[in-house]
C-alpha atoms as a PDB file:
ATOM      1  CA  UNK A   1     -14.006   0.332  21.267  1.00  0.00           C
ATOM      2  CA  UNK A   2     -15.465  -0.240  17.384  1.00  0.00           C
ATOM      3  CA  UNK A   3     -13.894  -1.626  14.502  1.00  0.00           C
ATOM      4  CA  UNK A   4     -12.887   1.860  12.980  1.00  0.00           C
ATOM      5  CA  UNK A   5     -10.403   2.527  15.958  1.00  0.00           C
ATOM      6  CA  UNK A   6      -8.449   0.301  14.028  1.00  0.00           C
ATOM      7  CA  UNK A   7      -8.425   2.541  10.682  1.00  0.00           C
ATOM      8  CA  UNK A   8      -6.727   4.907  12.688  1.00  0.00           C
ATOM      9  CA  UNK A   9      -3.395   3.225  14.062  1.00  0.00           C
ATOM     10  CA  UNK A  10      -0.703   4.109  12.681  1.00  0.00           C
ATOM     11  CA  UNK A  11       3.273   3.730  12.926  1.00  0.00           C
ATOM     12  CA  UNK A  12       6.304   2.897  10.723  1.00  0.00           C
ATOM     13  CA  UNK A  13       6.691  -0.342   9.246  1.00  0.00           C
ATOM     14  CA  UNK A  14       9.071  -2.781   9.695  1.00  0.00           C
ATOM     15  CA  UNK A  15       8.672  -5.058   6.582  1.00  0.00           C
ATOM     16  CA  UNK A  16       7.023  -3.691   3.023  1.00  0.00           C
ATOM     17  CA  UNK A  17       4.788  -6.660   2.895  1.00  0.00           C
ATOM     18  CA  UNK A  18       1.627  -5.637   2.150  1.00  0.00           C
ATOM     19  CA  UNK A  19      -1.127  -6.119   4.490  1.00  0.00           C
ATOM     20  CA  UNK A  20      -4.067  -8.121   3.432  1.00  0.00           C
ATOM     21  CA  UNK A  21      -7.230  -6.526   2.218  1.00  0.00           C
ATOM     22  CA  UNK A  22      -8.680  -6.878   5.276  1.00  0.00           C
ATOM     23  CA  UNK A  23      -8.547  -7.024   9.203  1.00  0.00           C
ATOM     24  CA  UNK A  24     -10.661 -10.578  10.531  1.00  0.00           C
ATOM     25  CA  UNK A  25     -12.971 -10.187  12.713  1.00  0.00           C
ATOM     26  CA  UNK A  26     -15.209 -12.537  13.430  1.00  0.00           C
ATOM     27  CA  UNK A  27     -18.296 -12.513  12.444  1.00  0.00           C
ATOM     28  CA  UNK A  28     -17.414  -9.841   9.644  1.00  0.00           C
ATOM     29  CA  UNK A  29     -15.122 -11.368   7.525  1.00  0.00           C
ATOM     30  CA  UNK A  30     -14.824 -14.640   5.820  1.00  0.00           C
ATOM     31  CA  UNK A  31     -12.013 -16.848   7.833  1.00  0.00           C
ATOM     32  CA  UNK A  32      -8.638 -16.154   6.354  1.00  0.00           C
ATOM     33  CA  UNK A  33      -7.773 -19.548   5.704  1.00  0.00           C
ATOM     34  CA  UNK A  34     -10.997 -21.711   6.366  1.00  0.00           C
ATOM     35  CA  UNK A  35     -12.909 -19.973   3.731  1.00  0.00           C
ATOM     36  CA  UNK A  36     -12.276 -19.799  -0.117  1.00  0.00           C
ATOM     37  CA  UNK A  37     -13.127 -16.311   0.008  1.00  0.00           C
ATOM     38  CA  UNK A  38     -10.417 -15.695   2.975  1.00  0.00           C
ATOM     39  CA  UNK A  39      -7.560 -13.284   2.270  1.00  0.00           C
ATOM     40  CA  UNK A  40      -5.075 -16.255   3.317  1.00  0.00           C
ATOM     41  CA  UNK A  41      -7.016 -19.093   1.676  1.00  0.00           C
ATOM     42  CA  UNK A  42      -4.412 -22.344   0.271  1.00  0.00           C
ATOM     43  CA  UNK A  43      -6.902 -24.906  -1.406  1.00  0.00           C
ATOM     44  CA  UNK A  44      -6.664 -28.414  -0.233  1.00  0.00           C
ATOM     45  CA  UNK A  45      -3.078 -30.104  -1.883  1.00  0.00           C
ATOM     46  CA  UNK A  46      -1.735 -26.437  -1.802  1.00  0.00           C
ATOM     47  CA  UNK A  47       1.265 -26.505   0.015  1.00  0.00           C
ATOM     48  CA  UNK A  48       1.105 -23.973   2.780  1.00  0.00           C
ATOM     49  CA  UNK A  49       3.781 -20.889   3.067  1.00  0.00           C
ATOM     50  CA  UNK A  50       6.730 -22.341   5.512  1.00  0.00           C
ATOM     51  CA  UNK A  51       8.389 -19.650   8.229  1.00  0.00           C
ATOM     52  CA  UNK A  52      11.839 -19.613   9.346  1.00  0.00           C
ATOM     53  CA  UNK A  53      12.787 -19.472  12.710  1.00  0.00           C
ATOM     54  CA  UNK A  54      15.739 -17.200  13.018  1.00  0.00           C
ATOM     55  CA  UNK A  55      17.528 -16.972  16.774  1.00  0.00           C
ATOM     56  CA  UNK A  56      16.511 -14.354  19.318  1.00  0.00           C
ATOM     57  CA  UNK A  57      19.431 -11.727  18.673  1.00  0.00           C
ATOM     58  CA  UNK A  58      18.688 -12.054  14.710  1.00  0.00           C
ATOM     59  CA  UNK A  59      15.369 -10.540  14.988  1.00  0.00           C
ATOM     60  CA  UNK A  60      16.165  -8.362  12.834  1.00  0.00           C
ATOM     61  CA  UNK A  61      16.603 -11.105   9.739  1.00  0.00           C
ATOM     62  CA  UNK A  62      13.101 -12.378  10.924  1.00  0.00           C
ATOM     63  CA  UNK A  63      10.382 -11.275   8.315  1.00  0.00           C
ATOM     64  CA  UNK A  64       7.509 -13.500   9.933  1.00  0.00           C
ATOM     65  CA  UNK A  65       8.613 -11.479  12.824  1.00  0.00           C
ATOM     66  CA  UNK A  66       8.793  -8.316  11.828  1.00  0.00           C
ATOM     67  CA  UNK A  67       5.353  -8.866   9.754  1.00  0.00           C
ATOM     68  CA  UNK A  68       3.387 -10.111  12.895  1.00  0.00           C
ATOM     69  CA  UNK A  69       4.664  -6.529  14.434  1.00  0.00           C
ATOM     70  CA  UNK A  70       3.391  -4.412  11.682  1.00  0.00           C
ATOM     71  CA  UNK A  71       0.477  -6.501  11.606  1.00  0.00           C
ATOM     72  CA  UNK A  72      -0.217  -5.640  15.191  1.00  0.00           C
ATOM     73  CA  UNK A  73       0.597  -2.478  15.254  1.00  0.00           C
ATOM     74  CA  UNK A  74      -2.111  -1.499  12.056  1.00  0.00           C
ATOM     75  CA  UNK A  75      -4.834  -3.623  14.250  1.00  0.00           C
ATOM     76  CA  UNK A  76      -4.132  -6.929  11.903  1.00  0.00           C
ATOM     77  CA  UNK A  77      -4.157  -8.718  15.423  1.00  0.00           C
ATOM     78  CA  UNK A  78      -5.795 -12.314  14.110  1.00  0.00           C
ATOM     79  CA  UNK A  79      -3.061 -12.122  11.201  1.00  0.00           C
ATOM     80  CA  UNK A  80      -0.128 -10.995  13.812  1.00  0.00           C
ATOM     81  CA  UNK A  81      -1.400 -14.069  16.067  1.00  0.00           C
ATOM     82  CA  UNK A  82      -0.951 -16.287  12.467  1.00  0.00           C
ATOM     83  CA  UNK A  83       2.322 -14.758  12.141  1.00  0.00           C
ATOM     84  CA  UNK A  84       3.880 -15.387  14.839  1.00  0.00           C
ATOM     85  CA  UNK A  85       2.229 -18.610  15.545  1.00  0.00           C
ATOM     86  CA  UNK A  86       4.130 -19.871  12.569  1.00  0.00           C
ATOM     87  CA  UNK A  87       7.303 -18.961  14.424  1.00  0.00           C
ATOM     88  CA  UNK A  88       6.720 -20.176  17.901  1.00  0.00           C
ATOM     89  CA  UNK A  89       5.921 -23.537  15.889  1.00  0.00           C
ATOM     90  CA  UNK A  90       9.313 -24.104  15.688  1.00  0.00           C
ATOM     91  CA  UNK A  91      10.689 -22.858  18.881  1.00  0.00           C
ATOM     92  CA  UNK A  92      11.128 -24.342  22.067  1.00  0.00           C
ATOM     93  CA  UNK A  93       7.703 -22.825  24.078  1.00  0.00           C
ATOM     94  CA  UNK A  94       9.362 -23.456  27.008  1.00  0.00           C
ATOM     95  CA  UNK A  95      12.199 -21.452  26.299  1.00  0.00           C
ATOM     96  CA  UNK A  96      12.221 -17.846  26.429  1.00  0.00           C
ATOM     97  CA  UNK A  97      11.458 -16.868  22.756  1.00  0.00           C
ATOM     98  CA  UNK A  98       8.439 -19.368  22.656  1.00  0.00           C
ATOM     99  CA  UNK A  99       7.277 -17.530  26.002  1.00  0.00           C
ATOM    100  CA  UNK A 100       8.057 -14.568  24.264  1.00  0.00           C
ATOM    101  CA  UNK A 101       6.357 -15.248  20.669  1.00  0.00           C
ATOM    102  CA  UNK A 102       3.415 -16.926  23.268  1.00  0.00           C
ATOM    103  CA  UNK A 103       3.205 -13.370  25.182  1.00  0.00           C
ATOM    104  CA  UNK A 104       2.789 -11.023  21.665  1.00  0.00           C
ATOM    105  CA  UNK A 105       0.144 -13.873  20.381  1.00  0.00           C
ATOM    106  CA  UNK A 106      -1.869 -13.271  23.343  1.00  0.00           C
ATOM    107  CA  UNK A 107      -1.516 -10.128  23.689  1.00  0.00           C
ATOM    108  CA  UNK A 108      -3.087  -9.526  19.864  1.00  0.00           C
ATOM    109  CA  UNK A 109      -5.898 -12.210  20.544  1.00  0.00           C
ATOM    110  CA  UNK A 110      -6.906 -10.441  23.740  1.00  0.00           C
ATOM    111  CA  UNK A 111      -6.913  -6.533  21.878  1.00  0.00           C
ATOM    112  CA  UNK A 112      -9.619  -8.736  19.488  1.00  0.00           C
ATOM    113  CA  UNK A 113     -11.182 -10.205  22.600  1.00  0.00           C
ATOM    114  CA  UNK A 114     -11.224  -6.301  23.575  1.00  0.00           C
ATOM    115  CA  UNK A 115     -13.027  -5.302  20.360  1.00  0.00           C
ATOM    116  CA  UNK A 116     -15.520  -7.627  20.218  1.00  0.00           C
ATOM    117  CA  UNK A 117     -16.901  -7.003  23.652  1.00  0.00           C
ATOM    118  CA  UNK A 118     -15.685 -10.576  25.523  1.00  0.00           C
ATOM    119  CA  UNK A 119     -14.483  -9.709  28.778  1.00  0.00           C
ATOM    120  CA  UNK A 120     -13.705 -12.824  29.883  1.00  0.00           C
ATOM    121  CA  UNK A 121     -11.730 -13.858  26.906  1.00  0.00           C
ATOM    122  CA  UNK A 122     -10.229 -10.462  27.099  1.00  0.00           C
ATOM    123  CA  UNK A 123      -8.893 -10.815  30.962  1.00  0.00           C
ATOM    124  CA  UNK A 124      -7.629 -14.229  30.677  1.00  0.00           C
ATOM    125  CA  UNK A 125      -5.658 -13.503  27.325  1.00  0.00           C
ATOM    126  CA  UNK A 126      -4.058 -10.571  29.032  1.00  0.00           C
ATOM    127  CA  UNK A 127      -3.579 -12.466  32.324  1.00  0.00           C
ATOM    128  CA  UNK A 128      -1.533 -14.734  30.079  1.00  0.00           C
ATOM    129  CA  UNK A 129      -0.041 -13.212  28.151  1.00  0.00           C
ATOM    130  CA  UNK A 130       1.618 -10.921  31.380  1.00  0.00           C
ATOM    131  CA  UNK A 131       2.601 -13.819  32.366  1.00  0.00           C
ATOM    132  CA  UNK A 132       4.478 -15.467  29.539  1.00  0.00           C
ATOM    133  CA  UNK A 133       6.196 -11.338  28.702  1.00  0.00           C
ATOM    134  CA  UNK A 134       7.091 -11.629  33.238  1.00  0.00           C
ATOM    135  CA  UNK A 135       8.528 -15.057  32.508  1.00  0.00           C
ATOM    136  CA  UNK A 136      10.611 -13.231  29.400  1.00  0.00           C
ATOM    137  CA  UNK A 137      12.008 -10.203  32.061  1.00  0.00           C
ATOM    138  CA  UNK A 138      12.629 -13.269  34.847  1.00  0.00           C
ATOM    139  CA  UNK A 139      14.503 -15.555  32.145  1.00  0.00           C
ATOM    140  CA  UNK A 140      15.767 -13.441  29.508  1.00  0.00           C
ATOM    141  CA  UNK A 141      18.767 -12.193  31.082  1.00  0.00           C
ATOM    142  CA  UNK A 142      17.666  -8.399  29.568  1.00  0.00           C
ATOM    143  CA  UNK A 143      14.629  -6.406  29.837  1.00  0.00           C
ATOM    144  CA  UNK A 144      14.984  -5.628  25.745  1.00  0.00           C
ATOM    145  CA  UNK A 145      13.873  -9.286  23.921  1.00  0.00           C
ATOM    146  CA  UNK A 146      13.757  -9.623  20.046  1.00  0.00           C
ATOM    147  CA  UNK A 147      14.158  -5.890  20.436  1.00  0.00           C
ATOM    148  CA  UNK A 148      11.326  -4.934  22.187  1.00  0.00           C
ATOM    149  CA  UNK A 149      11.733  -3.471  25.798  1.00  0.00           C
ATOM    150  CA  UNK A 150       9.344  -5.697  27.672  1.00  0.00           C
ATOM    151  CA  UNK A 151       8.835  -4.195  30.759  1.00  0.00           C
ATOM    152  CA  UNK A 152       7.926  -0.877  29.000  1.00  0.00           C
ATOM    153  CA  UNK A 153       5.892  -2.398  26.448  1.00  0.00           C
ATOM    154  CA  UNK A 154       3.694  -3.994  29.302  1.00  0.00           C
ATOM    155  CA  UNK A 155       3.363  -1.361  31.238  1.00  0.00           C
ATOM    156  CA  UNK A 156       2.344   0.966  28.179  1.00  0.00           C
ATOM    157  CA  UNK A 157      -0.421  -2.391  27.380  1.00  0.00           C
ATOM    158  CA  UNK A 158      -1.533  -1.729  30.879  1.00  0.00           C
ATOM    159  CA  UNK A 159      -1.907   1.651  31.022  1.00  0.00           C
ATOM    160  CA  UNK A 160      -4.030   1.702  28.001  1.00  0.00           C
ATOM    161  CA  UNK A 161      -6.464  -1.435  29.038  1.00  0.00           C
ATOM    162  CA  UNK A 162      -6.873   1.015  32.159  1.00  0.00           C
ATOM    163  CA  UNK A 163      -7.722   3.952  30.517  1.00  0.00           C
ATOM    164  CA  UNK A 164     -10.453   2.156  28.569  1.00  0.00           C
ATOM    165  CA  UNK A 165     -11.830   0.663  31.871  1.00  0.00           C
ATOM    166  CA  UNK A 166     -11.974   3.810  33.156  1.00  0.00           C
ATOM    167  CA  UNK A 167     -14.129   4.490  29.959  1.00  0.00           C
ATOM    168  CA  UNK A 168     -11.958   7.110  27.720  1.00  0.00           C
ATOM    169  CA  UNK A 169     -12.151   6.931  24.774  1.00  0.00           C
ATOM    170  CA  UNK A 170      -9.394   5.245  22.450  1.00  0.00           C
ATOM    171  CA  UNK A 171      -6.899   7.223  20.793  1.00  0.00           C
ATOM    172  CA  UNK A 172      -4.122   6.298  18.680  1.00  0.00           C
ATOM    173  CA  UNK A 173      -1.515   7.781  20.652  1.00  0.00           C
ATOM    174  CA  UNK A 174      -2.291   5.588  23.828  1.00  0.00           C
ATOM    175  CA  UNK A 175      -2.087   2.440  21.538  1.00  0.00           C
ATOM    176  CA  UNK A 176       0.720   0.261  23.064  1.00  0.00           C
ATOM    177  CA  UNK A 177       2.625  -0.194  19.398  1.00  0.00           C
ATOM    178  CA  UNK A 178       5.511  -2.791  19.095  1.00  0.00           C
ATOM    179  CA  UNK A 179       8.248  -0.434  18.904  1.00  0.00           C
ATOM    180  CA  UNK A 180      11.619  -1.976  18.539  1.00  0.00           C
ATOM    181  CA  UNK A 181      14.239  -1.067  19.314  1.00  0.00           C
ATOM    182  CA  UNK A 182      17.325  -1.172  15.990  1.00  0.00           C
ATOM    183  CA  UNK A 183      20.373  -0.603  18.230  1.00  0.00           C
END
């Protein structure tokens, strides 16, 4: 997989925030916030952007939510991680949203693991995060969290890791997207 598979995802957006000018990737980029030249640089005194945590069933009120999922979804998966970090800051993360936020962090950090050719950063980030999404279905009381269906966004992560292992190529319309669900 190469850094223009991400030019190519594509899928409705949730939010009309704009993305940033850039995807980070190490090595490529300057940091987002560590660097002056980073896309999400706050000089020192700056007071840094504050999220709000909204409850599990108002998802749909979330905008650092529904940002980290259109960041994912366009291959933004460092700035999804950032977003949604910022939420699980504030939630219990051993409660199920926490898990939850824990599971979609992970799973962005280990599609970058993917890119950049780290296996073993890239089987323990999906190990984990599988586990913190199984602790969501086992917990949750519903197999639809922060409407997402969990057990069919897993298995659609899974089937595409496995296609790639078996060395096709990627295509956009194997991409596990965040697809939520507005009912």
């Amino acid at each position: 997989m190469n850094a223009a598979i991400v030019e190519q995802l594509a899928i409705r957006r949730y939010t009309d925030i704009p993305f940033p000018p850039y995807r980070f990737i190490p090595g490529q980029h300057p940091h987002p916030t560590a660097h002056p030249d980073g896309h999400s640089y706050h000089p020192p005194g700056e007071p840094e952007p504050e999220a709000t945590n909204h409850a599990p069933d108002a998802w749909r009120q979330s905008e650092e939510y529904l940002f980290g999922v259109d960041l994912y979804n366009h291959g933004y998966w460092w700035e999804a991680h950032e977003s949604w970090e910022a939420l699980w800051q504030l939630t219990d993360k051993k409660g199920v949203q926490g898990k939850f936020l824990q599971g979609l962090i992970q799973t962005g950090a280990a599609h970058l693991k993917f890119l950049l050719n780290h296996p073993r950063g890239f089987d323990r980030l999906r190990s984990s995060s599988r586990a913190y999404l199984d602790f969501v279905l086992e917990h949750g009381g519903k197999a639809v969290f922060m409407g997402l269906d969990v057990n069919d966004f897993n298995a659609r992560v899974d089937a595409y890791y496995e296609r790639l292992a078996l060395g096709d190529d990627h295509a956009p319309d194997h991409y596990p997207y965040i697809e939520l669900n507005n009912a």
